[in-house]
N, C-alpha and C. Protein backbone atom coordinates (compact mmCIF):
# COMPACT_ATOMS: atom_id res chain seq x y z
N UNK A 1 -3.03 -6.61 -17.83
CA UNK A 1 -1.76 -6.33 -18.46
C UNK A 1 -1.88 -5.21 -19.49
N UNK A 2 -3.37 -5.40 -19.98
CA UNK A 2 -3.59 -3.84 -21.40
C UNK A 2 -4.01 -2.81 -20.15
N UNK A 3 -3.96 -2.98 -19.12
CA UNK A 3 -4.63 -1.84 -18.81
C UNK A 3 -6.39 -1.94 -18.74
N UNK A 4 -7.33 -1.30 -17.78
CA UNK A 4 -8.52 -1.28 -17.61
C UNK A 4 -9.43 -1.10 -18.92
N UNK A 5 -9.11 0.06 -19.49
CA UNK A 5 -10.00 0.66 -20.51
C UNK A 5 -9.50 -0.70 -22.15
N UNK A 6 -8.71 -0.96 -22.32
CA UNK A 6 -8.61 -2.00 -23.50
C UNK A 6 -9.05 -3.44 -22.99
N UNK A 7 -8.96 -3.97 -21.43
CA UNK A 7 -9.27 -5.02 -21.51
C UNK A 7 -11.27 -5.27 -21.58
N UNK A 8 -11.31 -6.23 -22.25
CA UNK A 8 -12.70 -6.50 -22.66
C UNK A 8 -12.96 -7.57 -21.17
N UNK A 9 -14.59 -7.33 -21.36
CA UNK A 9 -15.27 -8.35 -20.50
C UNK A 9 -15.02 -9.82 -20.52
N UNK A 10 -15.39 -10.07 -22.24
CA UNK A 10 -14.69 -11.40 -22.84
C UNK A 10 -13.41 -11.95 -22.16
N UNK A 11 -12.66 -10.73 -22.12
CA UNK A 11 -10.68 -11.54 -21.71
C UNK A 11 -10.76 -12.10 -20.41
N UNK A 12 -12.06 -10.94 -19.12
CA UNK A 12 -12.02 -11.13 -18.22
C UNK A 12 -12.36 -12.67 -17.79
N UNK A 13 -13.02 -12.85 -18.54
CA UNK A 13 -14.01 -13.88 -17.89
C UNK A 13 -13.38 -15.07 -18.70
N UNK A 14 -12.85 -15.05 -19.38
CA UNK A 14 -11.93 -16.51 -20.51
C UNK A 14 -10.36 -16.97 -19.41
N UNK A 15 -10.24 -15.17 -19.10
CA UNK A 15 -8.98 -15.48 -18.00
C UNK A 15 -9.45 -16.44 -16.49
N UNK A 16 -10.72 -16.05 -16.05
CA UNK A 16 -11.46 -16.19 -15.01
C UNK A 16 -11.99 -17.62 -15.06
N UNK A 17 -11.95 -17.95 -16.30
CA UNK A 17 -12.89 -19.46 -16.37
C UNK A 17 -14.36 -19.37 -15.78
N UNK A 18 -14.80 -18.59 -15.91
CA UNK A 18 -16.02 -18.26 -15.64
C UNK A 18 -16.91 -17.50 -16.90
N UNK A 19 -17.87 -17.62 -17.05
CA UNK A 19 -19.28 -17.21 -17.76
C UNK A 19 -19.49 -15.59 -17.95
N UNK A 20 -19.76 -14.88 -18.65
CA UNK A 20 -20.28 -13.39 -18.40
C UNK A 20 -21.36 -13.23 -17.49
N UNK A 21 -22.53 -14.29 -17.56
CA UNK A 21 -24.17 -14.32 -16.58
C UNK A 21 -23.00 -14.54 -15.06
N UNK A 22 -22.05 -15.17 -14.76
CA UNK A 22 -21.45 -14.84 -13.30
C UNK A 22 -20.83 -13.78 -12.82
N UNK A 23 -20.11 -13.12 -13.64
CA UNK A 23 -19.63 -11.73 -13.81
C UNK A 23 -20.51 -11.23 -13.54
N UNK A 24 -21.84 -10.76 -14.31
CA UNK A 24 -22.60 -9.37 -13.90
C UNK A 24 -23.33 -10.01 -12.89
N UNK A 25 -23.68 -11.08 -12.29
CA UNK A 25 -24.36 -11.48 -11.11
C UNK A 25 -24.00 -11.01 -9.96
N UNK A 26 -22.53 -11.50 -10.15
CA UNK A 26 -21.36 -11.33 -9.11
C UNK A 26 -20.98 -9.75 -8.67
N UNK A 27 -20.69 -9.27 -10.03
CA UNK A 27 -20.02 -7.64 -9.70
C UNK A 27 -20.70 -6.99 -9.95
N UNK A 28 -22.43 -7.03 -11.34
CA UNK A 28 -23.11 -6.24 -11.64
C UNK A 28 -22.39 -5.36 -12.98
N UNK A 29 -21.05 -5.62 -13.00
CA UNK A 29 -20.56 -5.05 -14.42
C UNK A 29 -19.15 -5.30 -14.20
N UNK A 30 -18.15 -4.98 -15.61
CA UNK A 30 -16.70 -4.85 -15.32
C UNK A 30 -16.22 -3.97 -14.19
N UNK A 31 -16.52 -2.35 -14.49
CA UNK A 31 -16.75 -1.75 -13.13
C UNK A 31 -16.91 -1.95 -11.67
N UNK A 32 -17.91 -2.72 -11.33
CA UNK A 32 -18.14 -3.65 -9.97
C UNK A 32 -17.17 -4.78 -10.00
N UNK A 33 -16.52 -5.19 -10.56
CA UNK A 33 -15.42 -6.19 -10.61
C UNK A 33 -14.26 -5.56 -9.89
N UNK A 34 -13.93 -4.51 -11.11
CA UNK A 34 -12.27 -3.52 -10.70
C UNK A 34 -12.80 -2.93 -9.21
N UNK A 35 -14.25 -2.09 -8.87
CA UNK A 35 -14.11 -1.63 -7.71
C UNK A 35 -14.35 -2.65 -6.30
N UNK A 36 -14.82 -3.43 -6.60
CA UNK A 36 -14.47 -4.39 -5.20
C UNK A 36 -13.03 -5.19 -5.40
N UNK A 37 -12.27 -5.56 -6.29
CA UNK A 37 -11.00 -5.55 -6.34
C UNK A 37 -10.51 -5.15 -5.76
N UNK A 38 -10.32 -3.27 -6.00
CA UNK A 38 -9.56 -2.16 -4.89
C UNK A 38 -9.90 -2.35 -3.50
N UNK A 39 -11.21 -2.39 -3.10
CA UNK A 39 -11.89 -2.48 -1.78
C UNK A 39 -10.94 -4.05 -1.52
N UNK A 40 -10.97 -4.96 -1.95
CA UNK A 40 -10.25 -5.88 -1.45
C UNK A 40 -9.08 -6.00 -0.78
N UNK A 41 -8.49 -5.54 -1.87
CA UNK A 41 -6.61 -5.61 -1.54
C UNK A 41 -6.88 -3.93 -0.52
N UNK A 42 -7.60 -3.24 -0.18
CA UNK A 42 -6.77 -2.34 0.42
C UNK A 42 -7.37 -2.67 1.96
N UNK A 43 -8.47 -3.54 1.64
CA UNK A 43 -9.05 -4.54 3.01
C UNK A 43 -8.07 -4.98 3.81
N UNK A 44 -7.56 -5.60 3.15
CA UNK A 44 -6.12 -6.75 3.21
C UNK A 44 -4.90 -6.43 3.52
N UNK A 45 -5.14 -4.74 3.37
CA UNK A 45 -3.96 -4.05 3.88
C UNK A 45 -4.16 -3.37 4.84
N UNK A 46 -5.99 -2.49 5.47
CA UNK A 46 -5.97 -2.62 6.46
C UNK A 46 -5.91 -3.31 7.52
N UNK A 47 -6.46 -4.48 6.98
CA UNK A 47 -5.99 -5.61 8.10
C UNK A 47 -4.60 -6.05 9.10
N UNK A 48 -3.93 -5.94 8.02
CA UNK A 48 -2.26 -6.14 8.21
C UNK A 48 -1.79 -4.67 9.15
N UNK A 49 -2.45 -3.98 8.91
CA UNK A 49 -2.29 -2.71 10.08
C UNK A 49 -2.94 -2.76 11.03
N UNK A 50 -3.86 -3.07 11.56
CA UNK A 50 -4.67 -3.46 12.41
C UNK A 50 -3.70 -4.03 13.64
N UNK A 51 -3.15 -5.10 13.23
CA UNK A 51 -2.64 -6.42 14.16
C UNK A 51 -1.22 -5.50 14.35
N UNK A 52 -0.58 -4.65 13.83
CA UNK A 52 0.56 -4.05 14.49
C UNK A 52 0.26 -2.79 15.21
N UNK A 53 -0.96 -2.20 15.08
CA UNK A 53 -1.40 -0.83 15.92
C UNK A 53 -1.70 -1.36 17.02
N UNK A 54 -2.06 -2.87 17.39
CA UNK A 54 -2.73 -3.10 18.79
C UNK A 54 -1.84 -4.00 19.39
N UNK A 55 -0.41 -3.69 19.03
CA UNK A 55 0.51 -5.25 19.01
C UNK A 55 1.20 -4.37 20.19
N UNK A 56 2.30 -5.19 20.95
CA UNK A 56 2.88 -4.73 22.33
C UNK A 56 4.22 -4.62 21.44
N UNK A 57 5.15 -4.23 22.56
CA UNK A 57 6.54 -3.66 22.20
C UNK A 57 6.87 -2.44 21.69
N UNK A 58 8.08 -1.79 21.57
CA UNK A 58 8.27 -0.07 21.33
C UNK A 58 7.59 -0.25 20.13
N UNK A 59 7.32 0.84 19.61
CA UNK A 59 6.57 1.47 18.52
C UNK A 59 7.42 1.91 17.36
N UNK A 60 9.18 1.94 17.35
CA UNK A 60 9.76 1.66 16.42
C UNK A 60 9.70 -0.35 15.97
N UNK A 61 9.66 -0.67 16.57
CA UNK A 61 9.47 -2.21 16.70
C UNK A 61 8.55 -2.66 16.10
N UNK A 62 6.96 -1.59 16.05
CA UNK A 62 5.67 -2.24 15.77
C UNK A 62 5.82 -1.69 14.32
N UNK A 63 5.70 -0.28 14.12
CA UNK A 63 5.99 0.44 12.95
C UNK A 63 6.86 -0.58 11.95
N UNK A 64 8.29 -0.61 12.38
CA UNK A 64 9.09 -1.18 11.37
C UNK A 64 8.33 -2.50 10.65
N UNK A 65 7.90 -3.30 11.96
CA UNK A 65 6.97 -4.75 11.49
C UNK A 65 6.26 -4.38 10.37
N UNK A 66 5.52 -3.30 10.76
CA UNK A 66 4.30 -2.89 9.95
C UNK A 66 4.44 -2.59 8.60
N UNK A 67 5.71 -1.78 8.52
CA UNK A 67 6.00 -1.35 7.30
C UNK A 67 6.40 -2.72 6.02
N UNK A 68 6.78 -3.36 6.97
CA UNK A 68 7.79 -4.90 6.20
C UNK A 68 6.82 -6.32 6.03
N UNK A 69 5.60 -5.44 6.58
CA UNK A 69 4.21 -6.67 6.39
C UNK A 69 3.87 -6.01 4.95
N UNK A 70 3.50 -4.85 5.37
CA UNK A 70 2.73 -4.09 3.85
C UNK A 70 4.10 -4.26 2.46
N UNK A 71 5.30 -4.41 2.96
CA UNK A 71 6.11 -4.62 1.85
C UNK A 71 6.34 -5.77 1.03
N UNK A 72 5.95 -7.05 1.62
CA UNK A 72 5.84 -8.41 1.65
C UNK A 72 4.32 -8.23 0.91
N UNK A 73 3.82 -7.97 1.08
CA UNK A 73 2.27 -7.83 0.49
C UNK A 73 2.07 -7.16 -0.64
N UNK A 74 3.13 -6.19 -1.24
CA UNK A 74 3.45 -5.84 -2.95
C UNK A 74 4.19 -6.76 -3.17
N UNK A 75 5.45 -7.17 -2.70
CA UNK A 75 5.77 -8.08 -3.29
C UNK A 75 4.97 -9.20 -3.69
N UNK A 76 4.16 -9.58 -2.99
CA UNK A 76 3.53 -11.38 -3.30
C UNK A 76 2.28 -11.01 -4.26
N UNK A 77 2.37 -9.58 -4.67
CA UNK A 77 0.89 -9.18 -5.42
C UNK A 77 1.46 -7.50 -6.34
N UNK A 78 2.37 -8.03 -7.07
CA UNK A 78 3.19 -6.76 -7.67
C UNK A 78 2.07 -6.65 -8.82
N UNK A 79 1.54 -7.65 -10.04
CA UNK A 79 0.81 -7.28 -10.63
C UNK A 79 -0.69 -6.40 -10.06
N UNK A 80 -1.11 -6.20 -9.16
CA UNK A 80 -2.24 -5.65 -8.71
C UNK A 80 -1.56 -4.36 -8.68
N UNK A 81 -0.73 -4.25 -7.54
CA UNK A 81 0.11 -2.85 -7.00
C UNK A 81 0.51 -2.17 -8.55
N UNK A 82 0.85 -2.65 -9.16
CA UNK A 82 1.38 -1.71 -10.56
C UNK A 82 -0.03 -1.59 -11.45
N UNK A 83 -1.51 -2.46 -11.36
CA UNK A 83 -2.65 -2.16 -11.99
C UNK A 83 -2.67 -0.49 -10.56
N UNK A 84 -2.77 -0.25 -9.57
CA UNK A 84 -3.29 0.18 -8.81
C UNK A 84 -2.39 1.39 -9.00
N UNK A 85 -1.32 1.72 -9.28
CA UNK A 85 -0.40 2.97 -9.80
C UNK A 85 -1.00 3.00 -10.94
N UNK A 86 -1.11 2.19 -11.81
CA UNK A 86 -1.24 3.13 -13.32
C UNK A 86 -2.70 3.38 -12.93
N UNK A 87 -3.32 2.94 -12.49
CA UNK A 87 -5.11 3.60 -12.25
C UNK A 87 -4.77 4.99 -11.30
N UNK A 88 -3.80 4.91 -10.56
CA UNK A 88 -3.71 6.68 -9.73
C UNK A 88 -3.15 7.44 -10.38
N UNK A 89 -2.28 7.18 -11.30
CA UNK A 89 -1.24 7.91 -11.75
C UNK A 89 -2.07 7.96 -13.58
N UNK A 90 -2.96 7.58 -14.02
CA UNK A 90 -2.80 7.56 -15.57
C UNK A 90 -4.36 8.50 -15.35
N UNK A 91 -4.48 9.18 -17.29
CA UNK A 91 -5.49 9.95 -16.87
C UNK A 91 -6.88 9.98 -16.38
N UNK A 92 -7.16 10.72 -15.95
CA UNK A 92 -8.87 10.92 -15.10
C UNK A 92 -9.44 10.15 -16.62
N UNK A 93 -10.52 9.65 -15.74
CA UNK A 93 -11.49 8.51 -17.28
C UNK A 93 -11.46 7.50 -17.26
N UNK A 94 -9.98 6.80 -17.39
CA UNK A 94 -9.70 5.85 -18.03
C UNK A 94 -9.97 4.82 -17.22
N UNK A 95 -10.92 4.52 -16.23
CA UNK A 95 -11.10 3.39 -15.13
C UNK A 95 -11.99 4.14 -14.48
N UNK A 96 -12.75 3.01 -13.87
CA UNK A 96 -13.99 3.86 -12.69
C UNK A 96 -13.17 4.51 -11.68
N UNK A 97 -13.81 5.36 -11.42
CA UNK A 97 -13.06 6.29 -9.99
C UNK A 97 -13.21 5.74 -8.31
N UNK A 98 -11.65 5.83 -8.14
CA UNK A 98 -11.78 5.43 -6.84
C UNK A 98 -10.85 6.01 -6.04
N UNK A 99 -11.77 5.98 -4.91
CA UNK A 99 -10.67 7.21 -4.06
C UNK A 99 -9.48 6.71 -2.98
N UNK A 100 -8.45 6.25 -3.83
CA UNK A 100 -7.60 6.39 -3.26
C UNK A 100 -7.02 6.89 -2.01
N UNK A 101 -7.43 8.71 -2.56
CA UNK A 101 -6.79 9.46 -1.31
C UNK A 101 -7.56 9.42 0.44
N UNK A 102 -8.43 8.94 0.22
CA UNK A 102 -8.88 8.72 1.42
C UNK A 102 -8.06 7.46 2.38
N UNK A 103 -7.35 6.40 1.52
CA UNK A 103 -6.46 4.84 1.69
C UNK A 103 -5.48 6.03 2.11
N UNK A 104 -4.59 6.85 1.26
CA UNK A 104 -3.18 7.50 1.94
C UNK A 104 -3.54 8.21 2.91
N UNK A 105 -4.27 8.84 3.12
CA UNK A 105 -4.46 9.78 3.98
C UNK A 105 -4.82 8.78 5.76
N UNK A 106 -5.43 7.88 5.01
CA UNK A 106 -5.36 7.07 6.79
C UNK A 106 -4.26 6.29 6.63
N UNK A 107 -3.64 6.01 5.77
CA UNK A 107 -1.71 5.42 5.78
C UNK A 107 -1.27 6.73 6.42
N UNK A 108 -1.31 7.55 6.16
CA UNK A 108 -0.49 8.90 6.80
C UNK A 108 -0.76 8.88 8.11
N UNK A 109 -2.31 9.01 8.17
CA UNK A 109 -2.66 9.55 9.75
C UNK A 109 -2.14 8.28 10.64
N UNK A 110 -2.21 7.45 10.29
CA UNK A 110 -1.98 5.83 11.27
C UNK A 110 -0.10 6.57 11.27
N UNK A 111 0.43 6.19 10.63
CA UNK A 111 1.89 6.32 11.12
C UNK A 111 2.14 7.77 11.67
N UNK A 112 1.29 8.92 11.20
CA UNK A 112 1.88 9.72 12.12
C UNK A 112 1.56 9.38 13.50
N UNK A 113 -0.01 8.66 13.82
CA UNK A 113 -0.49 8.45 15.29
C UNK A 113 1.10 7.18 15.94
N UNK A 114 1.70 6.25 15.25
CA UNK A 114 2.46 5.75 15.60
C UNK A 114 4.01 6.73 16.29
N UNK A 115 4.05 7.67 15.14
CA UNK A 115 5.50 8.70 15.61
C UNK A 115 5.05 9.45 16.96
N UNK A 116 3.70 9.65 16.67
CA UNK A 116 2.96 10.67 17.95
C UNK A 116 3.42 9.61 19.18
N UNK A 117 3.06 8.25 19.04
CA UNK A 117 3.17 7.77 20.35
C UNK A 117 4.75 7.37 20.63
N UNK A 118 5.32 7.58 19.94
CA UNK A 118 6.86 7.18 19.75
C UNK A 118 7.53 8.23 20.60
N UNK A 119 7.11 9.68 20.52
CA UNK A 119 7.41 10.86 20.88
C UNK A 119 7.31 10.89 22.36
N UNK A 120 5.62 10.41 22.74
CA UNK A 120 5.56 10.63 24.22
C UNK A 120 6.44 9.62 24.97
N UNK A 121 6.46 8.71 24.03
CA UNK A 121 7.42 7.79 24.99
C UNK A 121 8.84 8.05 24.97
N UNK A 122 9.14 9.21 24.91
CA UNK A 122 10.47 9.18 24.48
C UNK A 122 11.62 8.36 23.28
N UNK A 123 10.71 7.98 22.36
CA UNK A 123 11.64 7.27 21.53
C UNK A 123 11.96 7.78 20.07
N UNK A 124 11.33 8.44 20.09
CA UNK A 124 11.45 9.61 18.68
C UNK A 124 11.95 11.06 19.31
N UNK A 125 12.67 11.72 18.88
CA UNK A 125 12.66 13.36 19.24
C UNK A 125 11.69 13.93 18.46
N UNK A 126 10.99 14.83 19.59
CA UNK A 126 10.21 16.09 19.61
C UNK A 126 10.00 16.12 18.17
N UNK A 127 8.67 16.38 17.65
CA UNK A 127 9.28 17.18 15.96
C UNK A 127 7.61 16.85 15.40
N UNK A 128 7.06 17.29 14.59
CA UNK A 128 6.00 17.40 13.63
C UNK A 128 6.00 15.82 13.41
N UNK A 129 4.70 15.34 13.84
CA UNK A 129 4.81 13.47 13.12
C UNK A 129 4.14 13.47 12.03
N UNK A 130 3.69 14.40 11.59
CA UNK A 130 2.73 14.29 10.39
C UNK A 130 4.16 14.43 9.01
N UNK A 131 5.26 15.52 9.34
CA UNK A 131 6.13 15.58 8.63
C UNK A 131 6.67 14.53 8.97
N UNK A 132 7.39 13.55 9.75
CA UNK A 132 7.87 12.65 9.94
C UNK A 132 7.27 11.44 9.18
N UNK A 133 6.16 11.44 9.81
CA UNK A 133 5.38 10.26 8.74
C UNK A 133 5.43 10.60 7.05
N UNK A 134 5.59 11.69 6.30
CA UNK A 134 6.32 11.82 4.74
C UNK A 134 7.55 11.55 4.59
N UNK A 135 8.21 11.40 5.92
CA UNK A 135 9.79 10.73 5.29
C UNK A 135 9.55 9.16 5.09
N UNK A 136 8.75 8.78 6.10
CA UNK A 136 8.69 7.27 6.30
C UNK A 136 7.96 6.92 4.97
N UNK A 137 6.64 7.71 4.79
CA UNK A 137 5.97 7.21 3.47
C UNK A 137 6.79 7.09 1.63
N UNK A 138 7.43 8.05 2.00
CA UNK A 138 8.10 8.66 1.08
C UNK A 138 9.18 7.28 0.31
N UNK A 139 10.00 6.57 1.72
CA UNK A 139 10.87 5.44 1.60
C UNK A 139 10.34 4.51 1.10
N UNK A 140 9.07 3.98 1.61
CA UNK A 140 8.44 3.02 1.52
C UNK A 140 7.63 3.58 0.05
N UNK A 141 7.18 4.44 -0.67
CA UNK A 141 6.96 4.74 -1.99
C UNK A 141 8.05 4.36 -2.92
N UNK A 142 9.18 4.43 -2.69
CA UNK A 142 10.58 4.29 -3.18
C UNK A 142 10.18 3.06 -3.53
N UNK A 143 10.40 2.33 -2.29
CA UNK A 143 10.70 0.58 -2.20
C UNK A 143 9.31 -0.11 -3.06
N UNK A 144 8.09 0.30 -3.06
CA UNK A 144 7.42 0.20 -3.76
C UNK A 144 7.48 0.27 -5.28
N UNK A 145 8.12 1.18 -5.36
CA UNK A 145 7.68 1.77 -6.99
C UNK A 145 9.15 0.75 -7.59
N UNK A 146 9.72 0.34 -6.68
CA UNK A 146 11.37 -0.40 -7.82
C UNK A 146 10.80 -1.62 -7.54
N UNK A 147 9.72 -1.94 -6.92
CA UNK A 147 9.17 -3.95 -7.00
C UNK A 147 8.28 -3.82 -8.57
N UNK A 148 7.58 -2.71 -8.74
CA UNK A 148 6.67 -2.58 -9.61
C UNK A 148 7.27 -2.38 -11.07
N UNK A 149 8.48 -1.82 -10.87
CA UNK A 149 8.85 -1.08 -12.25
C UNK A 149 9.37 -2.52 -13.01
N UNK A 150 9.60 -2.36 -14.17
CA UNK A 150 9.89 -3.64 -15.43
C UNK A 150 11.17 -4.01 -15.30
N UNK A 151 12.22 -3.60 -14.52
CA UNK A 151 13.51 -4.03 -14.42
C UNK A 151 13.06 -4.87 -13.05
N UNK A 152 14.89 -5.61 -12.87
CA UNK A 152 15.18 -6.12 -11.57
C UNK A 152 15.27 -5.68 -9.85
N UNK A 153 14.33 -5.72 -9.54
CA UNK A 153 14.10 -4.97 -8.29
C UNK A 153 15.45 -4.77 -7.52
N UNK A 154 15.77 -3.85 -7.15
CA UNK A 154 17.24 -3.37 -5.90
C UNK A 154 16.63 -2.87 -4.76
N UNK A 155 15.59 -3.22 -4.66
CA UNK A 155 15.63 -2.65 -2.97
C UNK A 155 14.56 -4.36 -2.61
N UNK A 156 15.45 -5.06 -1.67
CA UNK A 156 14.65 -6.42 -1.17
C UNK A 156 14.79 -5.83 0.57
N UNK A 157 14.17 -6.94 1.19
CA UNK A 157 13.30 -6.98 2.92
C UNK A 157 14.69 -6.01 3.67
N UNK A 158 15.81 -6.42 3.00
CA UNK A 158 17.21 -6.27 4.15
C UNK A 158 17.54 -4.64 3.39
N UNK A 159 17.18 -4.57 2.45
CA UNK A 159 17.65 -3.10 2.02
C UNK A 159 16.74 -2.28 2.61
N UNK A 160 15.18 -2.66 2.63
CA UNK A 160 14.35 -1.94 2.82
C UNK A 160 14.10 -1.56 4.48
N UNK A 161 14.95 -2.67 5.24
CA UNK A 161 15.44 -2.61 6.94
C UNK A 161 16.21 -1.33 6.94
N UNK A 162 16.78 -1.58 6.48
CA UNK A 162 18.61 -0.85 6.30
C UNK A 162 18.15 0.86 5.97
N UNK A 163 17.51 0.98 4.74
CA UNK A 163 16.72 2.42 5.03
C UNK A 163 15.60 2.81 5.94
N UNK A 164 14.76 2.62 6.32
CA UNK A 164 13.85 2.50 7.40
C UNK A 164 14.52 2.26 8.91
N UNK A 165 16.02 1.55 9.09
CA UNK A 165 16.73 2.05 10.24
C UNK A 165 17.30 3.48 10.15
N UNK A 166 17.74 3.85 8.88
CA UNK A 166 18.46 5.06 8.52
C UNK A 166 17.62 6.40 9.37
N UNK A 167 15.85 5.90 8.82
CA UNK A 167 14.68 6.92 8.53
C UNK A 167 15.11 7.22 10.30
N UNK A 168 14.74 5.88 10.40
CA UNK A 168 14.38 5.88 12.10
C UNK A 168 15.51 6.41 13.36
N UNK A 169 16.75 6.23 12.92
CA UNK A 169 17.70 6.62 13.63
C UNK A 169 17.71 7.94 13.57
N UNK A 170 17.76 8.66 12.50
CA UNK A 170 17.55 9.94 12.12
C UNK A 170 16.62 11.18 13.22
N UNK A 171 15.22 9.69 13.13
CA UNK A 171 14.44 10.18 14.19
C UNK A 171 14.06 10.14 15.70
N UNK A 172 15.45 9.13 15.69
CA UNK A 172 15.69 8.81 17.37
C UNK A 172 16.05 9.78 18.55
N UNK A 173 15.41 9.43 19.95
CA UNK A 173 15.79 10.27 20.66
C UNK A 173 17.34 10.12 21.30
N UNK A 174 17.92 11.17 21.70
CA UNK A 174 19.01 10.86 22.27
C UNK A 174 19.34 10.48 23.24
């Protein structure tokens, strides 16, 4: 809740009900804590992609699933997702480094490979999927960032349908 760099080892481990000698056993330091953390939850999110890239039915069908699994999954874990923005977004230092951009960049490449196959099948029109896949990411950053922020969230499962049909119709073939 203070953020990486103010919270102490002490808070960790009083919050944890656990010992400091299990902490550094376990993670080897605060550091090894926060970075298998990240490795966790973004485990947990490749996973959840996994089971819709190899799943049957059109590929607007699998995609949309996909998108509304990973959305369900900030929701049920908004405190992590908003530790995991202010660690990308706040300055270089202030937390061990972790590379993120390698996590977006295979979020990107996976949905553009989804628009790519959308295309041959005729269900997307013709068009750049790599640009296509920044509209889609782009929505779903949206819907993200208003679960995280300190007010009352306005975008829930049926709003977040409702734009993501918009995205998708947009990108439908005729």
């Amino acid at each position: 809740q203070r953020g990486y760099s103010t919270t102490t080892v002490r808070e960790l481990v009083e919050a944890a009900g656990v010992t400091k000698p299990v902490l550094y056993y376990y993670f080897g330091s605060k550091e090894g804590l926060f970075l298998e953390l990240m490795r966790m939850h973004f485990g947990r999110l490749e996973a959840v992609v996994d089971v819709y890239r190899k799943g049957k039915g059109s590929v607007r069908k699998r995609l949309a699933e996909m998108l509304m699994k990973g959305f369900h999954f900030v929701q049920q874990d908004r405190d992590f997702i908003r530790l995991m923005h202010a660690v990308y977004y706040g300055p270089p230092g202030e937390s061990p480094y972790f590379d993120f951009d390698v996590y977006h960049q295979r979020y990107h490449d996976l949905i553009a490979r989804f628009l790519e196959e959308g295309i041959e099948r005729g269900e997307f029109k013709p068009g750049n999927a790599g640009d296509m896949a920044w509209i889609v990411l782009g929505t779903m950053e949206v819907a993200v960032e208003d679960q995280i922020c300190c007010q009352a969230s306005r975008i829930d499962r049926d709003t977040l349908k409702r734009l993501l049909n918009l995205v998708f119709d947009g990108m439908a073939a005729d």
